[in-house]
N, C-alpha and C. Protein backbone atom coordinates (compact mmCIF):
# COMPACT_ATOMS: atom_id res chain seq x y z
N UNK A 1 0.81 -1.20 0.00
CA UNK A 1 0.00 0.00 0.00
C UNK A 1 0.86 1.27 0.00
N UNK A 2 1.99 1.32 -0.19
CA UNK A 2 3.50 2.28 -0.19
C UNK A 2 3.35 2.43 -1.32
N UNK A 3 3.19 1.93 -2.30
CA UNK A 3 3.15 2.23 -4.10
C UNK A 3 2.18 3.29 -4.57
N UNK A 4 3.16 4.42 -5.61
CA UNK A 4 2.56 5.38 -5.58
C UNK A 4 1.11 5.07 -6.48
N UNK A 5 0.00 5.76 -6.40
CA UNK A 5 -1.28 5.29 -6.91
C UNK A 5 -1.32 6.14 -8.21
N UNK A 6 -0.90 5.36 -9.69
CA UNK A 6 -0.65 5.62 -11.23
C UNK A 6 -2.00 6.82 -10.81
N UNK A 7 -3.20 6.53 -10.94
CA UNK A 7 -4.59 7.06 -11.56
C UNK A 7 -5.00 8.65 -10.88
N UNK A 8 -3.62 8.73 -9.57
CA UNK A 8 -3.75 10.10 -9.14
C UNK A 8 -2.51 10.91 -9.74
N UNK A 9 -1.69 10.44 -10.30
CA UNK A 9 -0.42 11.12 -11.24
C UNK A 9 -0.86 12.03 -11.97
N UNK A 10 -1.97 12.16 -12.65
CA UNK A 10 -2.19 13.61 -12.97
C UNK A 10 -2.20 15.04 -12.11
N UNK A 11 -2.41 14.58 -10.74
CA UNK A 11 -2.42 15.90 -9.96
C UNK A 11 -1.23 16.75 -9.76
N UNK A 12 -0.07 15.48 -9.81
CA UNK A 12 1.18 16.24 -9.11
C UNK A 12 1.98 15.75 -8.20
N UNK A 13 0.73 15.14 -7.49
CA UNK A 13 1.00 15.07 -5.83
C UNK A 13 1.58 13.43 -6.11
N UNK A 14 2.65 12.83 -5.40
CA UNK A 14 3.05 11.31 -4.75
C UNK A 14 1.84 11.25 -3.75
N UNK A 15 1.18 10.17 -4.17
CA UNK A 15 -0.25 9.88 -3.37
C UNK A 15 0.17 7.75 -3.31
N UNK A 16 -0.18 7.77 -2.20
CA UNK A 16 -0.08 6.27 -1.95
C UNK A 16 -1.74 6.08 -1.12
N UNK A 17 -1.88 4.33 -0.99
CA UNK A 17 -3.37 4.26 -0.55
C UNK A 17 -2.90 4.90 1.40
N UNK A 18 -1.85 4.46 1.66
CA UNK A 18 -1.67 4.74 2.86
C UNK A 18 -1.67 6.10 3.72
N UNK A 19 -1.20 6.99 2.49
CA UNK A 19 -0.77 8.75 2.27
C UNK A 19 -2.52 9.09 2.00
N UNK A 20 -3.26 8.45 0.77
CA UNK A 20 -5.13 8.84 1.39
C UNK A 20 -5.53 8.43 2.11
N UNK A 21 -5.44 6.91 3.18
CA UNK A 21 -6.16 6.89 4.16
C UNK A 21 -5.60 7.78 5.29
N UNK A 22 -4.76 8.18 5.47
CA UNK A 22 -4.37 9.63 6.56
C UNK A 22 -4.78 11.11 6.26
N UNK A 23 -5.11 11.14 4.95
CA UNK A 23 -5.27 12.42 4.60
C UNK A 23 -6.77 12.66 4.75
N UNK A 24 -7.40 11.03 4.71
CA UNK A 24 -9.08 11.14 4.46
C UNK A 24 -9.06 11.46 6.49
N UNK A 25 -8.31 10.67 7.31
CA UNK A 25 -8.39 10.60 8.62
C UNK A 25 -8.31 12.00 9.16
N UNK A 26 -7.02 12.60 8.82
CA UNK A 26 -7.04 13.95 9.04
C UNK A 26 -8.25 15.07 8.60
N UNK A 27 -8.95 14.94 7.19
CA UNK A 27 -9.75 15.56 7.43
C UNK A 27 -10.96 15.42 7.93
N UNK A 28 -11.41 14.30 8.22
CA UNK A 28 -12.52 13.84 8.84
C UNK A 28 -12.28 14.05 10.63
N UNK A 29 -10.90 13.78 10.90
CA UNK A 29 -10.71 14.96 12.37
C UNK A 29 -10.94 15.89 12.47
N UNK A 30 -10.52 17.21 11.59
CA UNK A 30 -10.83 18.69 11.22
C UNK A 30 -12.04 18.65 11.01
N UNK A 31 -13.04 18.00 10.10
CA UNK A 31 -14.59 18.40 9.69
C UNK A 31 -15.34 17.96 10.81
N UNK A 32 -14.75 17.54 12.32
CA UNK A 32 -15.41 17.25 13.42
C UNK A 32 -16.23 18.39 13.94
N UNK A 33 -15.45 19.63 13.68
CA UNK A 33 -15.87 20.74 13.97
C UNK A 33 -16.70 21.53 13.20
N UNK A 34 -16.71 21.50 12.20
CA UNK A 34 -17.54 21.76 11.28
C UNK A 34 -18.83 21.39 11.79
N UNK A 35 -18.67 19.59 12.09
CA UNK A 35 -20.28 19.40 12.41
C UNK A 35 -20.77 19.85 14.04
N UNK A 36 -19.67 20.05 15.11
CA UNK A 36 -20.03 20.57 15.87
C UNK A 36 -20.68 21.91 15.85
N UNK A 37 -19.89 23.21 15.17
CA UNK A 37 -20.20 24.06 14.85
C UNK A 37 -21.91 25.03 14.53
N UNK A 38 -22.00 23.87 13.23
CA UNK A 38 -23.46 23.29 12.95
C UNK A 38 -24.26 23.38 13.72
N UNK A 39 -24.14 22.02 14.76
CA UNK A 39 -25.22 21.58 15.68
C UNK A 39 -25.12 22.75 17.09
N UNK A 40 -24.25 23.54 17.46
CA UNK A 40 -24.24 24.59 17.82
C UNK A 40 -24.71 25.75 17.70
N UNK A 41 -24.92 25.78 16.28
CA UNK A 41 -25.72 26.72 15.73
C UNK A 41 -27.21 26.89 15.86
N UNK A 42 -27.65 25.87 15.20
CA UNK A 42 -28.72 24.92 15.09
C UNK A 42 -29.51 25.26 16.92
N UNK A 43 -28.76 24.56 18.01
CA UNK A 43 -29.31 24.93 19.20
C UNK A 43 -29.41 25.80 19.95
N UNK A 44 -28.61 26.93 18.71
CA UNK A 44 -28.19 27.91 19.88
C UNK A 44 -27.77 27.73 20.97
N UNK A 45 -26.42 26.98 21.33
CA UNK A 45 -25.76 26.81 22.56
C UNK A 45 -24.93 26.07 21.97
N UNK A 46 -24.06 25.86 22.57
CA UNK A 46 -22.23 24.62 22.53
C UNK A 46 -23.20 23.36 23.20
N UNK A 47 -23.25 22.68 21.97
CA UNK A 47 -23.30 21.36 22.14
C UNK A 47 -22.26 19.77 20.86
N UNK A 48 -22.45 19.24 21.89
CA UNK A 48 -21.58 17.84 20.75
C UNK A 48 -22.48 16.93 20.42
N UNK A 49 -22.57 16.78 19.36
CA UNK A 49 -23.39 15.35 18.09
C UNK A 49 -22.20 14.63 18.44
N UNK A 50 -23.38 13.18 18.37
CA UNK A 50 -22.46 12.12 18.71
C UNK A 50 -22.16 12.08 17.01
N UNK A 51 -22.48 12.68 16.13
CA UNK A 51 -21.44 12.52 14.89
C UNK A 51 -20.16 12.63 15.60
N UNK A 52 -19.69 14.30 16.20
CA UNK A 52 -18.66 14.30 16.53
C UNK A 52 -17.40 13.88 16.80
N UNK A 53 -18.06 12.74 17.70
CA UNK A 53 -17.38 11.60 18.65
C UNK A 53 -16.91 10.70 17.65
N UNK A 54 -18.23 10.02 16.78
CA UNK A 54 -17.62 9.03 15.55
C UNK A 54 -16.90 9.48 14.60
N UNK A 55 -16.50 10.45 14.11
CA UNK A 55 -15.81 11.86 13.41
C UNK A 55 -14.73 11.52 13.94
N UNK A 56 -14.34 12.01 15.61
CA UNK A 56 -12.79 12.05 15.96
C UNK A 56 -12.37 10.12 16.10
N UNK A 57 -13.02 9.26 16.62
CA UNK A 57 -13.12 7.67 16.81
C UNK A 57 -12.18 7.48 15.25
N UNK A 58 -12.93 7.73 14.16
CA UNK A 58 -12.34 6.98 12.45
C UNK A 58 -11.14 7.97 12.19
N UNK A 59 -11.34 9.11 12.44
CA UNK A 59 -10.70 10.34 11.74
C UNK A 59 -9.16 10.11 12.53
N UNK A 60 -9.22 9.71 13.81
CA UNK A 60 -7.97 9.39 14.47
C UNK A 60 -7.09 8.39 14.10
N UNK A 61 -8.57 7.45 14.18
CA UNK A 61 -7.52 6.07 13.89
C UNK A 61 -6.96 5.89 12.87
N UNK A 62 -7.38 6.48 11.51
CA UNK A 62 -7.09 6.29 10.16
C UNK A 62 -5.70 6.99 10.31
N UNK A 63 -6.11 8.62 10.95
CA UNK A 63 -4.43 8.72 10.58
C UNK A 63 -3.56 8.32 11.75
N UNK A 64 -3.94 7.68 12.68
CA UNK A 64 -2.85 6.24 13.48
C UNK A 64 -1.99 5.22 12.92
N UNK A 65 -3.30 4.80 12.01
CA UNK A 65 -2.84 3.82 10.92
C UNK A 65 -2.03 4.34 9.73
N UNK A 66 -2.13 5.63 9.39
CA UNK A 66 -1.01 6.01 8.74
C UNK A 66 0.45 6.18 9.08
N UNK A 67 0.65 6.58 10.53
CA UNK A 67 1.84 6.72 10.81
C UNK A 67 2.38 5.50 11.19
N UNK A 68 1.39 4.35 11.93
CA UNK A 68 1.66 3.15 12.09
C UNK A 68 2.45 2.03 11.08
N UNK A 69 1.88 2.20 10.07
CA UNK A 69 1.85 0.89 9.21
C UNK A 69 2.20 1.65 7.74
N UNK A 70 2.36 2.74 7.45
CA UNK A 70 3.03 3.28 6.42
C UNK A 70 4.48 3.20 6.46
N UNK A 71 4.98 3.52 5.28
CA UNK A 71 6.69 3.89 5.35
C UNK A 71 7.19 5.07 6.20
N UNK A 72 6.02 5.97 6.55
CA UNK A 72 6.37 7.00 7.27
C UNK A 72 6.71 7.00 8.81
N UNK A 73 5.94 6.20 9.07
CA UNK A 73 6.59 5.26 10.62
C UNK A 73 6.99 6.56 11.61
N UNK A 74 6.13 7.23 11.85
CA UNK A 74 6.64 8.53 12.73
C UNK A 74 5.89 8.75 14.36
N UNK A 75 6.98 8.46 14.97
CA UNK A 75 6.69 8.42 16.70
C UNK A 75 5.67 9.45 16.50
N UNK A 76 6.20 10.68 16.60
CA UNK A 76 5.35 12.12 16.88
C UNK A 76 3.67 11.63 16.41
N UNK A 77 3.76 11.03 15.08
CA UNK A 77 2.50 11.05 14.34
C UNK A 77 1.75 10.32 15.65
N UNK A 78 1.98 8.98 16.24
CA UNK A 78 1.77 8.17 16.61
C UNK A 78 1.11 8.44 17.77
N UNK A 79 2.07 9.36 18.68
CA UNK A 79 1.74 9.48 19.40
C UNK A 79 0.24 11.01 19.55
N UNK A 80 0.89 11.84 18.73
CA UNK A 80 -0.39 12.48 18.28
C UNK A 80 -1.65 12.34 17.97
N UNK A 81 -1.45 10.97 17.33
CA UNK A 81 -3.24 10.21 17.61
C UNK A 81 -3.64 9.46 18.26
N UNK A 82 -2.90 8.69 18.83
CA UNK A 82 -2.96 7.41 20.01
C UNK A 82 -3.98 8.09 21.18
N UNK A 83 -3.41 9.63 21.47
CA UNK A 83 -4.74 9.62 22.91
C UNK A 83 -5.65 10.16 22.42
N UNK A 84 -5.49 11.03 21.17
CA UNK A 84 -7.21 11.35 20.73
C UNK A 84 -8.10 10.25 20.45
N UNK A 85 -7.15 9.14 19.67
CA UNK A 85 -8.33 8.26 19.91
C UNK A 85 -8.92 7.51 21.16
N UNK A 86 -8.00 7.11 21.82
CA UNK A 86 -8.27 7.16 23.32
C UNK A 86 -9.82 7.57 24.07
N UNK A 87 -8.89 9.05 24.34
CA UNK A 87 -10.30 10.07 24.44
C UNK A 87 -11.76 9.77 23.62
N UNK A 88 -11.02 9.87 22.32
CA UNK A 88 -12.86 9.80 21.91
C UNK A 88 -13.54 8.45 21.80
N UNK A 89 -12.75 7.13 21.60
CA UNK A 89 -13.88 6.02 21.88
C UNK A 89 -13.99 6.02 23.63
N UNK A 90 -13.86 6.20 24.47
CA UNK A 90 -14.09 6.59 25.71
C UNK A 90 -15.48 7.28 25.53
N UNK A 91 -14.84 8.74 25.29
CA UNK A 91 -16.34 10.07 25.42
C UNK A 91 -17.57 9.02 24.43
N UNK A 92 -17.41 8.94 23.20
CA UNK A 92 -18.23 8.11 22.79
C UNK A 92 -18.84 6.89 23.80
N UNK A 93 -18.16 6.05 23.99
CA UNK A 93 -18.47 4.75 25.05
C UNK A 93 -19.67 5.78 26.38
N UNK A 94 -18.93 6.88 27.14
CA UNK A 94 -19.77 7.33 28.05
C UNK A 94 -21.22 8.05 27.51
N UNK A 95 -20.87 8.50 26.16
CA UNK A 95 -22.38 9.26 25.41
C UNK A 95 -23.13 8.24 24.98
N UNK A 96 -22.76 6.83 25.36
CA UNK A 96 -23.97 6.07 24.66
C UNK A 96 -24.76 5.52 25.77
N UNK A 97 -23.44 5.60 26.80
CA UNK A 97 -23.82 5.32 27.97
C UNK A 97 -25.10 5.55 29.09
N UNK A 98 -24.47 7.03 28.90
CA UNK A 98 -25.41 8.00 29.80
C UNK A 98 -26.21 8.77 28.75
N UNK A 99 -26.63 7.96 27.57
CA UNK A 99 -28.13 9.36 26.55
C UNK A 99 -28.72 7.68 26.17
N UNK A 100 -28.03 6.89 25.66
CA UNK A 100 -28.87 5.76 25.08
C UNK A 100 -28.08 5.58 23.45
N UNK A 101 -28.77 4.64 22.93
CA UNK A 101 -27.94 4.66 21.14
C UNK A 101 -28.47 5.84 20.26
N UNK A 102 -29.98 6.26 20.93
CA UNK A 102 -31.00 6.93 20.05
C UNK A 102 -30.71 8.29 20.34
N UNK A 103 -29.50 9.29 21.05
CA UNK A 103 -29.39 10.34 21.81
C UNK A 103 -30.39 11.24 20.55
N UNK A 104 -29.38 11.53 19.40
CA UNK A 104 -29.30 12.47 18.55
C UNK A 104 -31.21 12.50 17.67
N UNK A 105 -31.65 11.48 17.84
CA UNK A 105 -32.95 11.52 17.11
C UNK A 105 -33.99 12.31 18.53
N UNK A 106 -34.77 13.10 17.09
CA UNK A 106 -35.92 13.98 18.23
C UNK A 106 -36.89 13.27 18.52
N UNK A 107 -37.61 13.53 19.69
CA UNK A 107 -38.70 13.12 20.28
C UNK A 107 -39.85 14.08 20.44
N UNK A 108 -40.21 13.55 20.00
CA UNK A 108 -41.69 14.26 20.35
C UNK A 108 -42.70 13.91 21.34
């Protein structure tokens, strides 16, 4: 998965599957906020969607698994995602905990 990917060579960029699954991880960490943002908006007040939580949960691990198991093999990376993911299957684990599976759907 180190081999550069022929069908993205038009862009420019050295792209490997390992180099997009970190790049998809990283931005799906960053667009966490986005959807927080949103649902903040939306309630008028600071609140977290358990999107959020599943947002930072994939978005971490993917780019874990990039620094992990790529050629790039980088402590810093490693350790840079190791406790976010941590943290968020935790916070996740306690938001399903203490709201139920159904938090985010309305009731009437």
């Amino acid at each position: 998965m180190n081999e550069e990917l022929l069908w993205l060579e038009w862009t420019g960029l050295h792209m490997t599957w390992w180099k997009l699954i970190g790049l998809t991880g990283a931005a799906m960490f960053g667009g966490r906020w986005v959807v927080q943002f949103v649902a903040s908006r939306r309630a008028g007040k600071p609140v977290i969607p358990r999107a959020f939580w599943y947002m930072s949960v994939i978005g971490s691990l993917m780019a874990l698994s990039y620094f992990l198991f790529s050629s790039k093999q980088d402590a810093v990376g490693v350790l840079q995602n190791l406790f976010p993911s941590f943290t968020a299957i935790y916070s996740l684990y306690l938001d399903i905990r203490h709201r139920g599976w159904h938090r985010d759907k309305a009731t009437h």
